[in-house]
C-alpha atoms as a PDB file:
ATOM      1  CA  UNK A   1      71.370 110.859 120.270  1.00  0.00           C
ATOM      2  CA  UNK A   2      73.912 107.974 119.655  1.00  0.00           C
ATOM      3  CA  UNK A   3      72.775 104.491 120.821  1.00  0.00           C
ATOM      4  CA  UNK A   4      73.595 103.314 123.649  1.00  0.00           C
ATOM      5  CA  UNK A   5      75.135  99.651 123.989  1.00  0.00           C
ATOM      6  CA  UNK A   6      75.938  97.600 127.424  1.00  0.00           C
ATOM      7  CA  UNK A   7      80.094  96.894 127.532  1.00  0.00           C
ATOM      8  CA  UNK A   8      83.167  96.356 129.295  1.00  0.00           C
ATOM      9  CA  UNK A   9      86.047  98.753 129.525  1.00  0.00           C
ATOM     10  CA  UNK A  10      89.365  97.396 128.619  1.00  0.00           C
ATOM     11  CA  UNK A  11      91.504  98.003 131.309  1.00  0.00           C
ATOM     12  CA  UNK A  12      94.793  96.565 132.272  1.00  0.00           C
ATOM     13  CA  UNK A  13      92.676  94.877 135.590  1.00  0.00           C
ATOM     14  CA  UNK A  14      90.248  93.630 133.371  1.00  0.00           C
ATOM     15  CA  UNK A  15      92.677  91.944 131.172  1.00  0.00           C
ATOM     16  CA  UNK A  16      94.497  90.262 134.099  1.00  0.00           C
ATOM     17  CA  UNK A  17      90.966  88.526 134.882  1.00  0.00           C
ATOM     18  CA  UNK A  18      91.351  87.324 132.032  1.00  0.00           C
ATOM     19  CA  UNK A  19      94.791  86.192 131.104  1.00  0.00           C
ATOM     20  CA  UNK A  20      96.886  84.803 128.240  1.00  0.00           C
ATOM     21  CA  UNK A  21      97.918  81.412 127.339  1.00  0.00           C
ATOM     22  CA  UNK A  22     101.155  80.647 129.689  1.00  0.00           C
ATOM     23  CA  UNK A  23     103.634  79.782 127.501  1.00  0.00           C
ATOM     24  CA  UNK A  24     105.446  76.176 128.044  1.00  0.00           C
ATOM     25  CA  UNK A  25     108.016  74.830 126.033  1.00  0.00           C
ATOM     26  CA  UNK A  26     109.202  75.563 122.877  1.00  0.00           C
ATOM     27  CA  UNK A  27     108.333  77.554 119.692  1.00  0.00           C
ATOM     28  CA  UNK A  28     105.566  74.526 118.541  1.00  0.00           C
ATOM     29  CA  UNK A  29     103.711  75.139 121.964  1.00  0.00           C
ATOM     30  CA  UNK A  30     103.084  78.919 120.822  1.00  0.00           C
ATOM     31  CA  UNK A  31     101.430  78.335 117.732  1.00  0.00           C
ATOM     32  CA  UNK A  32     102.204  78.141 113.563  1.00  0.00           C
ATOM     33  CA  UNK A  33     101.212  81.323 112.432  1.00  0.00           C
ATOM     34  CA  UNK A  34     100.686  82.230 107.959  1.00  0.00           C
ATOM     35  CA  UNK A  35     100.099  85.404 106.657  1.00  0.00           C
ATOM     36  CA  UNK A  36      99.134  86.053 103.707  1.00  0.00           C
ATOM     37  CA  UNK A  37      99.290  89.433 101.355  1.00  0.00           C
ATOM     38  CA  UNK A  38     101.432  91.923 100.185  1.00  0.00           C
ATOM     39  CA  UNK A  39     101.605  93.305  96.675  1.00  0.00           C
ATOM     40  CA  UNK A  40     104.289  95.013  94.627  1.00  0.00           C
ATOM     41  CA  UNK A  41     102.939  98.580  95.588  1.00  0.00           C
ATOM     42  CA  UNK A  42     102.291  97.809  99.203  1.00  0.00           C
ATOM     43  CA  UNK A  43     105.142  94.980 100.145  1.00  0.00           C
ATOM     44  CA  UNK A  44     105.984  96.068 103.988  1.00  0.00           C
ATOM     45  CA  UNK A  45     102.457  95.676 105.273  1.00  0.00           C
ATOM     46  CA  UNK A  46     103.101  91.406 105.954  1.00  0.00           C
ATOM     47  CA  UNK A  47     106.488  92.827 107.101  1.00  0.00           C
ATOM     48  CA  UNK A  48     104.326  95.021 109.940  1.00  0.00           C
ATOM     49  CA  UNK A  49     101.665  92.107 110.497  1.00  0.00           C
ATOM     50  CA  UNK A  50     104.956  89.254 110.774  1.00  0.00           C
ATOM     51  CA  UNK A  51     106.523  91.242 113.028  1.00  0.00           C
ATOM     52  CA  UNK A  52     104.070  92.486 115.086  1.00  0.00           C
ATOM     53  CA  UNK A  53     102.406  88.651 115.524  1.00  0.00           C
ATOM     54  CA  UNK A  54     106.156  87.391 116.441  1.00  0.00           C
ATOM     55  CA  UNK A  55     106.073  90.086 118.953  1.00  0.00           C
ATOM     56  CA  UNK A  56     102.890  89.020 120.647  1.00  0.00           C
ATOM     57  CA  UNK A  57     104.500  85.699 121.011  1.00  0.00           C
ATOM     58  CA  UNK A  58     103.058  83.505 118.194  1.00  0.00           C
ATOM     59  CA  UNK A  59     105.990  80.764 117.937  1.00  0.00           C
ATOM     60  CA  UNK A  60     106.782  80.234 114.636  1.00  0.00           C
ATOM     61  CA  UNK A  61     106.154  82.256 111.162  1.00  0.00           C
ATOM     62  CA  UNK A  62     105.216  81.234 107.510  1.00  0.00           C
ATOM     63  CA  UNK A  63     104.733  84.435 104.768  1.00  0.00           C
ATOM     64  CA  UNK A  64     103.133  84.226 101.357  1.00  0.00           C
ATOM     65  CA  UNK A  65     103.415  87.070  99.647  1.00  0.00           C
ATOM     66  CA  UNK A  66     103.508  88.052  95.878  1.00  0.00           C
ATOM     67  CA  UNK A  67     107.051  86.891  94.302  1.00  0.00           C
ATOM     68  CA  UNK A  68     108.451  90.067  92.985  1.00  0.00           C
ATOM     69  CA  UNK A  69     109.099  90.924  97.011  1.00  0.00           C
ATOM     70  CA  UNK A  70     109.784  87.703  98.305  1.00  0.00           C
ATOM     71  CA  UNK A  71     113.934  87.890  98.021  1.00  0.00           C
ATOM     72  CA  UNK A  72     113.822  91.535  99.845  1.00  0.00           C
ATOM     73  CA  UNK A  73     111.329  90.473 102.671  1.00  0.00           C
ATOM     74  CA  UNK A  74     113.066  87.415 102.999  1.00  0.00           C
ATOM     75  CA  UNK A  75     116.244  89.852 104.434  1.00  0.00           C
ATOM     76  CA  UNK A  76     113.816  92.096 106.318  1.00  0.00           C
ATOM     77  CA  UNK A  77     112.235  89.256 107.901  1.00  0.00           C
ATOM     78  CA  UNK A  78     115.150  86.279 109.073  1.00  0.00           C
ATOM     79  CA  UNK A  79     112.844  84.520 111.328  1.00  0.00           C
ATOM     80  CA  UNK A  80     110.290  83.522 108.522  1.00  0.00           C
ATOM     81  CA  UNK A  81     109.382  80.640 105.945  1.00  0.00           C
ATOM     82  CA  UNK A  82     109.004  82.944 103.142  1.00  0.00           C
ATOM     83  CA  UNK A  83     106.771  81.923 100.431  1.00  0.00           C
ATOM     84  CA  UNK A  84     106.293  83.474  96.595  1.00  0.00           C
ATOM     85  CA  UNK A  85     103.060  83.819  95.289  1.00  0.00           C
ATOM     86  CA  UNK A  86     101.533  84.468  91.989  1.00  0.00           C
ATOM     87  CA  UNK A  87     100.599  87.936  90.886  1.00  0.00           C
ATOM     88  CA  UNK A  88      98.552  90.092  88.518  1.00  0.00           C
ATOM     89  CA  UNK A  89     100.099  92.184  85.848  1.00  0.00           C
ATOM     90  CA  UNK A  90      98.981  95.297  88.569  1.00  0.00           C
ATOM     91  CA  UNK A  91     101.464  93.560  91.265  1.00  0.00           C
ATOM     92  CA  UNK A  92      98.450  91.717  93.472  1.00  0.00           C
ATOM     93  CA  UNK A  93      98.375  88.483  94.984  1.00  0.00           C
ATOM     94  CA  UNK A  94      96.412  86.248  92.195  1.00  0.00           C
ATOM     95  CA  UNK A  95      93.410  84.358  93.403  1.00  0.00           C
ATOM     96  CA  UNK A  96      94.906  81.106  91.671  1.00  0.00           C
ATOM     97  CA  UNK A  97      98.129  81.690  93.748  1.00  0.00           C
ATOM     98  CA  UNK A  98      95.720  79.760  97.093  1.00  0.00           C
ATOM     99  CA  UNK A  99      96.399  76.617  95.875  1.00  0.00           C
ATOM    100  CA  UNK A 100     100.445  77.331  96.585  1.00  0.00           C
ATOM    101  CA  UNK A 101      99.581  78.023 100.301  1.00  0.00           C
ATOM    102  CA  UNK A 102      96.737  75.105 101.558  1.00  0.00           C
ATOM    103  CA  UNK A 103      99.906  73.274 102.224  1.00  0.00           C
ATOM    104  CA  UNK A 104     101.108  75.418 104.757  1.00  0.00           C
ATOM    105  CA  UNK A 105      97.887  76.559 105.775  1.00  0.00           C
ATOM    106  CA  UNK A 106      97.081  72.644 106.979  1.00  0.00           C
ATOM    107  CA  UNK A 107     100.105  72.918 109.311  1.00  0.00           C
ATOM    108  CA  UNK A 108      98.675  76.548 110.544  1.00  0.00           C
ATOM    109  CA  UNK A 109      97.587  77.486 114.025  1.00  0.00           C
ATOM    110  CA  UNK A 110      96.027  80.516 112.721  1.00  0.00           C
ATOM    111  CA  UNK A 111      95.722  81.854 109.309  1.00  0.00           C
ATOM    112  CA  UNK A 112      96.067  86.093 108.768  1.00  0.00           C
ATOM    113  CA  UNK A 113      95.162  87.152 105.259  1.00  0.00           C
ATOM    114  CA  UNK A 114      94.563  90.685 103.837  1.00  0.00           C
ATOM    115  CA  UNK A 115      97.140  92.876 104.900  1.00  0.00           C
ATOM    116  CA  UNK A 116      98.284  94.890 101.554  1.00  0.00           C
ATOM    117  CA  UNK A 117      96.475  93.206  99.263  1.00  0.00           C
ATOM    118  CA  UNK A 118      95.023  95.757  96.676  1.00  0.00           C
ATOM    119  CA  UNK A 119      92.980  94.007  93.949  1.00  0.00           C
ATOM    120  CA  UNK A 120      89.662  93.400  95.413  1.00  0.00           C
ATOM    121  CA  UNK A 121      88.036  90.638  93.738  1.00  0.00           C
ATOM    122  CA  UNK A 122      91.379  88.387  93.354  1.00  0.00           C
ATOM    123  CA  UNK A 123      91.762  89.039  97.158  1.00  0.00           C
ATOM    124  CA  UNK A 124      88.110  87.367  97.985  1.00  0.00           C
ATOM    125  CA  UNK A 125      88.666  84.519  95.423  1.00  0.00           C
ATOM    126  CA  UNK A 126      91.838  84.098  97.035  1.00  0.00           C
ATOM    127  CA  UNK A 127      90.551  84.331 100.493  1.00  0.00           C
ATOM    128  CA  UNK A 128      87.473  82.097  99.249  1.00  0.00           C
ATOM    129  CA  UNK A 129      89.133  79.185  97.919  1.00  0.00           C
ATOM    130  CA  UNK A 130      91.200  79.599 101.491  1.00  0.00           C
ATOM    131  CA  UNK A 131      88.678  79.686 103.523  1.00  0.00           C
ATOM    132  CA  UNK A 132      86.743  76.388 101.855  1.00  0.00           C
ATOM    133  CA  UNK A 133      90.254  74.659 103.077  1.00  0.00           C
ATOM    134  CA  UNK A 134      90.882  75.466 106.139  1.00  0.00           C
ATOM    135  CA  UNK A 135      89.926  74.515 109.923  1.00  0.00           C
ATOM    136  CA  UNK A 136      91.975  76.491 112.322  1.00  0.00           C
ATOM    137  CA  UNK A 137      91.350  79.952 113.553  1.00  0.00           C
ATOM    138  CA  UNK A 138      90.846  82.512 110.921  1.00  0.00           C
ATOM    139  CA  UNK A 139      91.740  86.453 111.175  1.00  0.00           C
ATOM    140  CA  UNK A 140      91.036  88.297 108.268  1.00  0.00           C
ATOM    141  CA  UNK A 141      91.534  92.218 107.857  1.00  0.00           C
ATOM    142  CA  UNK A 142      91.458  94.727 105.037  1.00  0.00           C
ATOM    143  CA  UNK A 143      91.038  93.477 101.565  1.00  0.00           C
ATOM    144  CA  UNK A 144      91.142  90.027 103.321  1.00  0.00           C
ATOM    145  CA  UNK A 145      86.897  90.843 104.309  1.00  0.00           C
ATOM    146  CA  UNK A 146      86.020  91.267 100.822  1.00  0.00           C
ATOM    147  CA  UNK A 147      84.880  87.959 100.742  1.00  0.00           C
ATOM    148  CA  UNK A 148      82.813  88.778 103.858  1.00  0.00           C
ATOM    149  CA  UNK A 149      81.459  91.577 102.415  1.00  0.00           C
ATOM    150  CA  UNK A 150      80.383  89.654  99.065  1.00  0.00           C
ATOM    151  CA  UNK A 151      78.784  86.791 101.762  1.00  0.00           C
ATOM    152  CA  UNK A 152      78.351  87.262 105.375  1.00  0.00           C
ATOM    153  CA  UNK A 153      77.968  83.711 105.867  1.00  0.00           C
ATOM    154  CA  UNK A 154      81.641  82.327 104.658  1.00  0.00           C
ATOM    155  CA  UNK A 155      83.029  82.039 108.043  1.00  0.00           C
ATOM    156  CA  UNK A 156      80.084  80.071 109.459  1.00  0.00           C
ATOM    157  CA  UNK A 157      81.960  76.714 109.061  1.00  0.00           C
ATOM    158  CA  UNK A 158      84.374  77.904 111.323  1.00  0.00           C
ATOM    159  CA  UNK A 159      82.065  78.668 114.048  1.00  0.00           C
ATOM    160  CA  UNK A 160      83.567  81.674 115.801  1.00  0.00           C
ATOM    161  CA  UNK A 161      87.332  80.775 115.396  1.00  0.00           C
ATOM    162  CA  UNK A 162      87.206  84.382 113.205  1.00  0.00           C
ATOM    163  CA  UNK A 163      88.256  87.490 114.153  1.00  0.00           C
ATOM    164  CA  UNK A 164      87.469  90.358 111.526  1.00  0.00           C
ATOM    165  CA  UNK A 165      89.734  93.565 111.806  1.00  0.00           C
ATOM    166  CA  UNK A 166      88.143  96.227 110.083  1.00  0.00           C
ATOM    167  CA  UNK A 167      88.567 100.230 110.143  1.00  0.00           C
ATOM    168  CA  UNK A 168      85.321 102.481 110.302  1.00  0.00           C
ATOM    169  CA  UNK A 169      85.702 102.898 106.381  1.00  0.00           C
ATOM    170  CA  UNK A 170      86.211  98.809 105.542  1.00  0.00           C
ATOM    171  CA  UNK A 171      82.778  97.967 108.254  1.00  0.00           C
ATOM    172  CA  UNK A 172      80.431 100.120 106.392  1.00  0.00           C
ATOM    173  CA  UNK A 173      81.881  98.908 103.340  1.00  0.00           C
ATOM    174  CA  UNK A 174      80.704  95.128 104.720  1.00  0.00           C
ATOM    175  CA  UNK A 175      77.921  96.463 105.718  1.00  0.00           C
ATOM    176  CA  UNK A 176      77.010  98.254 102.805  1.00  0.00           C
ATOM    177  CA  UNK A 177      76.424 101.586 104.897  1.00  0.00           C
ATOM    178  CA  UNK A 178      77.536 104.988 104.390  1.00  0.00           C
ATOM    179  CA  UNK A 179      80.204 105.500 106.421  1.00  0.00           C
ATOM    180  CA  UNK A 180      78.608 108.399 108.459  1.00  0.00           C
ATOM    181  CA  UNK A 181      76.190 105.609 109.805  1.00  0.00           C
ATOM    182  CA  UNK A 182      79.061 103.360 111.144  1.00  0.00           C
ATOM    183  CA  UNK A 183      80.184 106.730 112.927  1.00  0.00           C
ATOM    184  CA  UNK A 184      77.389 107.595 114.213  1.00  0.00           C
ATOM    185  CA  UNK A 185      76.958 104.242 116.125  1.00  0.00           C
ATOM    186  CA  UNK A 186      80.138 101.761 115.693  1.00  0.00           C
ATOM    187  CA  UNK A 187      79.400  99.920 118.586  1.00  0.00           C
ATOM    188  CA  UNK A 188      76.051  98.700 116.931  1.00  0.00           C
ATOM    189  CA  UNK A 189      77.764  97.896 113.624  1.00  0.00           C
ATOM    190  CA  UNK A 190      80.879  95.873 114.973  1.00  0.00           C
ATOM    191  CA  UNK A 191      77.819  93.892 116.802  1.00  0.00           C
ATOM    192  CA  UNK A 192      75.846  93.524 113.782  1.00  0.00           C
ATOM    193  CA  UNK A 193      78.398  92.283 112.103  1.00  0.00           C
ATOM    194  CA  UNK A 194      79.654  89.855 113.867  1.00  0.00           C
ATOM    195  CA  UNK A 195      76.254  88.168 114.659  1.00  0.00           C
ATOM    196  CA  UNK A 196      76.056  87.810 110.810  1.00  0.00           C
ATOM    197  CA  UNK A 197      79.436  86.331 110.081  1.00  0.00           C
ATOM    198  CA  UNK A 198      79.225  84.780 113.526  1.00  0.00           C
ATOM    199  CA  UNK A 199      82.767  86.177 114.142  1.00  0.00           C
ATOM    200  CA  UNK A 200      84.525  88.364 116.586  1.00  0.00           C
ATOM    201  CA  UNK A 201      85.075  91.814 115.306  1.00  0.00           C
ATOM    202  CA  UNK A 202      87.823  94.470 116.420  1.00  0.00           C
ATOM    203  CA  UNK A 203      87.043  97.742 115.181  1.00  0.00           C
ATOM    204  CA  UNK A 204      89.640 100.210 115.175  1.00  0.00           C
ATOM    205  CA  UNK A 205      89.442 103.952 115.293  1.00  0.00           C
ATOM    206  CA  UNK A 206      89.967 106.619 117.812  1.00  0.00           C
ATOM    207  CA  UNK A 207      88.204 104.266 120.512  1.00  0.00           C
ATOM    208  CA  UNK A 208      87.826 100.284 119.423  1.00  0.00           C
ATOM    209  CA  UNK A 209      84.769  97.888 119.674  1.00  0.00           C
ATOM    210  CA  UNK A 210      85.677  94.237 120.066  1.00  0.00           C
ATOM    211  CA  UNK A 211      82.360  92.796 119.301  1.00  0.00           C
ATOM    212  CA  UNK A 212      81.467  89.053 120.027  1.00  0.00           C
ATOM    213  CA  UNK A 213      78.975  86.685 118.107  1.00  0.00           C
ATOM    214  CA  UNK A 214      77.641  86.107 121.829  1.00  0.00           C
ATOM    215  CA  UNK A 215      76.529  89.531 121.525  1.00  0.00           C
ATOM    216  CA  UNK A 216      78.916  90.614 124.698  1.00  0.00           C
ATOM    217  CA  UNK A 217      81.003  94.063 123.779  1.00  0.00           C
ATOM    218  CA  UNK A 218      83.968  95.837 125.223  1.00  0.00           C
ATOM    219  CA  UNK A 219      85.599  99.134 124.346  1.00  0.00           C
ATOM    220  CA  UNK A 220      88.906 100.293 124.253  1.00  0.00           C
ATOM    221  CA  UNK A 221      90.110 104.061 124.664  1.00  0.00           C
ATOM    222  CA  UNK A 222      93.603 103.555 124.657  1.00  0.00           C
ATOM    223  CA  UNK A 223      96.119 105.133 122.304  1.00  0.00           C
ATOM    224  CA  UNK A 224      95.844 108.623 120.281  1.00  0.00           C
ATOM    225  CA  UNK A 225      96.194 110.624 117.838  1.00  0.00           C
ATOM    226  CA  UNK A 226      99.529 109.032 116.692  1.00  0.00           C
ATOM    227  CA  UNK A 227      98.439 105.482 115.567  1.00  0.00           C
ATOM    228  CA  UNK A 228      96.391 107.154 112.727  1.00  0.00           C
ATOM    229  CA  UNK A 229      98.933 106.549 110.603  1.00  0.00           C
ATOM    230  CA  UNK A 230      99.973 104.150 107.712  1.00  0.00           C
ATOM    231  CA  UNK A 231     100.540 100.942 108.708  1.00  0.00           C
ATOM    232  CA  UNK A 232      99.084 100.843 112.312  1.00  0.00           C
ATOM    233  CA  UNK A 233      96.367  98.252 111.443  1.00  0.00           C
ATOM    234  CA  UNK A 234      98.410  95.766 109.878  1.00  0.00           C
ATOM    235  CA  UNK A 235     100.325  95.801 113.542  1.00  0.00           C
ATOM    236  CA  UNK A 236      97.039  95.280 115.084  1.00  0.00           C
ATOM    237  CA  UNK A 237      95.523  92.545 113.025  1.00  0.00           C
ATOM    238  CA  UNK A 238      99.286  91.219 113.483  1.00  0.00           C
ATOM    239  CA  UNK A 239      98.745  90.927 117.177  1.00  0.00           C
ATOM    240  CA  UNK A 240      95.654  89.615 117.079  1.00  0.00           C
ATOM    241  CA  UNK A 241      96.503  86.731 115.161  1.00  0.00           C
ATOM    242  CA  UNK A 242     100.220  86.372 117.105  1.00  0.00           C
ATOM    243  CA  UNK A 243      97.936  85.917 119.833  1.00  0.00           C
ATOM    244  CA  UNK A 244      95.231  83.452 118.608  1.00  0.00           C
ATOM    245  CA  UNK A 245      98.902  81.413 117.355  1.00  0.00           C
ATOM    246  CA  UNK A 246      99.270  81.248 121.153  1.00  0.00           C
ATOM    247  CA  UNK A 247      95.908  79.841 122.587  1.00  0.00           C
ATOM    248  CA  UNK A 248      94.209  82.712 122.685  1.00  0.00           C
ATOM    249  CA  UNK A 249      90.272  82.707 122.408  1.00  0.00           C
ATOM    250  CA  UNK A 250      89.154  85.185 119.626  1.00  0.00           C
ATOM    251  CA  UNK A 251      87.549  87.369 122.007  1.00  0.00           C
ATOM    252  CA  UNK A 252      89.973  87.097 124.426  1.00  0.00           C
ATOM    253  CA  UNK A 253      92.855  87.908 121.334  1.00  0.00           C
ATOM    254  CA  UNK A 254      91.065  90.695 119.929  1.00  0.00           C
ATOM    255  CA  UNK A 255      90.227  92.447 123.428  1.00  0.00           C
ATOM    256  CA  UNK A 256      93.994  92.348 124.403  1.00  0.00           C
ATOM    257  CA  UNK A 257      95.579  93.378 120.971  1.00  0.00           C
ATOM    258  CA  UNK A 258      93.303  96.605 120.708  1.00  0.00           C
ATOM    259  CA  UNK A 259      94.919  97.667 124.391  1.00  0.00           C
ATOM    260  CA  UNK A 260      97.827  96.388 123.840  1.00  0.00           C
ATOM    261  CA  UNK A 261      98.319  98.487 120.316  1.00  0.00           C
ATOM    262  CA  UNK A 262      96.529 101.417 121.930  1.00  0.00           C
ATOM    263  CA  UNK A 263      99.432 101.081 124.892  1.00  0.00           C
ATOM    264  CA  UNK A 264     102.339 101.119 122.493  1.00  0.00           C
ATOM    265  CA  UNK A 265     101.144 104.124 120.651  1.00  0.00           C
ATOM    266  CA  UNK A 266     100.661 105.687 124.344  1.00  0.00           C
ATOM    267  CA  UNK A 267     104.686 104.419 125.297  1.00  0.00           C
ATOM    268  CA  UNK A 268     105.792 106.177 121.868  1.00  0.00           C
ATOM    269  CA  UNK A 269     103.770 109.422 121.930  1.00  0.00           C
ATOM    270  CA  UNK A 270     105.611 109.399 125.359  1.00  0.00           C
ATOM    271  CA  UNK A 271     109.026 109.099 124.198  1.00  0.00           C
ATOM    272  CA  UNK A 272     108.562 110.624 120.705  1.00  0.00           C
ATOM    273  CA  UNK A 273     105.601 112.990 120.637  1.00  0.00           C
ATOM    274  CA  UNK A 274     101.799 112.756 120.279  1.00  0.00           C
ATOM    275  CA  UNK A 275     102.495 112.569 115.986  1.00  0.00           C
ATOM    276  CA  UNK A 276     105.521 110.965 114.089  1.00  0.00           C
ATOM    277  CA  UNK A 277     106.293 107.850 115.406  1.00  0.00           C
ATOM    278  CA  UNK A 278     105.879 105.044 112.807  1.00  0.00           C
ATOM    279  CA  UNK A 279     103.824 102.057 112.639  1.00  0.00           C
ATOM    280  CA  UNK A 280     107.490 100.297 111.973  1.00  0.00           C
ATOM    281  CA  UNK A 281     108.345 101.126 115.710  1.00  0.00           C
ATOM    282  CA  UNK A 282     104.828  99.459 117.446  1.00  0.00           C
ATOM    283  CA  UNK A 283     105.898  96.180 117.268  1.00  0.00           C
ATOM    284  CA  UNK A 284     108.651  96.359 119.710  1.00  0.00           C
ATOM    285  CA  UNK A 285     106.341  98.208 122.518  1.00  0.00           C
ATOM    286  CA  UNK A 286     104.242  95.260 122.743  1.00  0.00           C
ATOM    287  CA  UNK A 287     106.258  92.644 125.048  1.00  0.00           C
ATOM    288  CA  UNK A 288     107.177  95.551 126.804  1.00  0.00           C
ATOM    289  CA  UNK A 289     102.996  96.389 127.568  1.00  0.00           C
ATOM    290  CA  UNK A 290     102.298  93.018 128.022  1.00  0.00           C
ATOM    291  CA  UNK A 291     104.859  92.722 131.026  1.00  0.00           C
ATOM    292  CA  UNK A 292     103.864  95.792 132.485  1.00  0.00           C
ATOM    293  CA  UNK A 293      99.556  94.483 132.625  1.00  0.00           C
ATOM    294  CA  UNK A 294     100.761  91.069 133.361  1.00  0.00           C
ATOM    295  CA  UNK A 295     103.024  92.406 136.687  1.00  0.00           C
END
């Protein structure tokens, strides 16, 4: 019998008990987001995460990606400081490349790193050398938890400004489980891990698991079938962090980006059909949800 774990529902009442950040002012006021990833085989996942954090109302954008795909995602992505990194002969953000970003990662109201990165151990030497540098609020997600995985107790200095973003397959990878264990009780895991790394952890899947170092735990059963598909997490972990840019508390930022992902997917399986919308098109839902819960 599956375990059973105390939690909160998301719900759109439940998040207006707990509401955002107002915004006041201008673009500084909402936050200095970076992002960080990207490779020559995988170059439009920062373009998914960039967009997707701009669209949860982070105020202004930095990029650091490999420099083979800076001039084209420069185009893609007007609103950005775009900013070449080194790379592997494979195409993969070198580890030596962090030194070209602590600059922009002092002026940073919230750092995102992992989205299409593909060479594990340059991506946790990059991330490590990162994460010995900086002091703001941290969101890391795909290859960007390698360094997690390799020591659970990296994000300590931080002390809870962290938000992991992991799938099912990437948790039991940290965990060093088979994955059929994380299944079988991902509510448990997303808590175990994030008492280790003492960071908030928002598990995707069919239903999410934000998971707090407190030990508190909510669930999330919006969306469907149609966000299973390339792409979809880097919106998510995009959110996340647009929303941290903004004030957010990492709980707080977590709970609201897995609902308000899982309520875009719901607006375009709505207007498109249950499968075939793209992650591409998320993005834009997402002021649109966030009006509707915040009515």
């Amino acid at each position: 019998m599956p375990a059973v774990h105390e939690h909160d529902l998301i719900t759109p009442q439940l998040l207006r008990s707990w509401p955002l950040p107002t915004p006041t002012g201008g673009k500084e006021s909402r936050g200095r987001i970076l992002i960080v990833g990207g490779s020559a085989e995988v170059p439009g996942a920062v373009l998914l995460a960039a967009e997707a954090a701009l669209r949860a109302g982070a105020g202004k954008l930095q990029v650091a990606t490999v420099a083979s795909v800076v001039g084209s995602l420069s185009v893609h992505l007007p609103e950005a400081l775009v900013r070449g990194l080194e790379e592997t002969p494979g195409g993969a953000v070198a580890a030596h490349g962090a030194e070209n970003v602590l600059d922009l990662a002092d002026g940073a109201s919230v750092v995102l790193v992992g989205p299409g990165m593909t060479d594990v151990e340059e991506a946790r030497a990059f991330t490590d050398r990162l994460l010995e540098h900086v002091a703001c609020p941290v969101v890391l997600d795909a290859l960007g938890i390698a360094s997690v995985t390799a020591d659970p107790t990296c994000l300590h200095r931080l002390e809870g400004r962290a938000v992991l973003t992991p799938n099912p397959s990437e948790l039991a990878i940290t965990l060093h489980r088979r994955l059929d264990a994380v299944e079988a009780d991902p509510a448990g895991a997303a808590l175990e891990l994030a008492q280790r790394a003492r960071a908030t952890v928002g598990l995707g899947g069919a239903t999410s698991w934000i998971a707090s170092p407190t030990g508190s735990l909510w669930c999330d059963e919006s969306g469907g079938a149609g966000l299973g598909v390339s792409g979809s997490g880097d919106v998510r972990a995009g959110v996340t962090a647009g929303l941290l840019a903004r004030g957010a508390e990492p709980d707080q930022a977590a709970a609201w980006a897995a609902h308000l992902h899982g309520r875009a997917g719901e607006r375009l399986a709505a207007a498109i059909g249950k499968l075939g919308f793209l992650a591409r098109e998320l993005p834009a839902e997402i002021p649109r949800v966030q009006e509707e819960i915040e009515l």
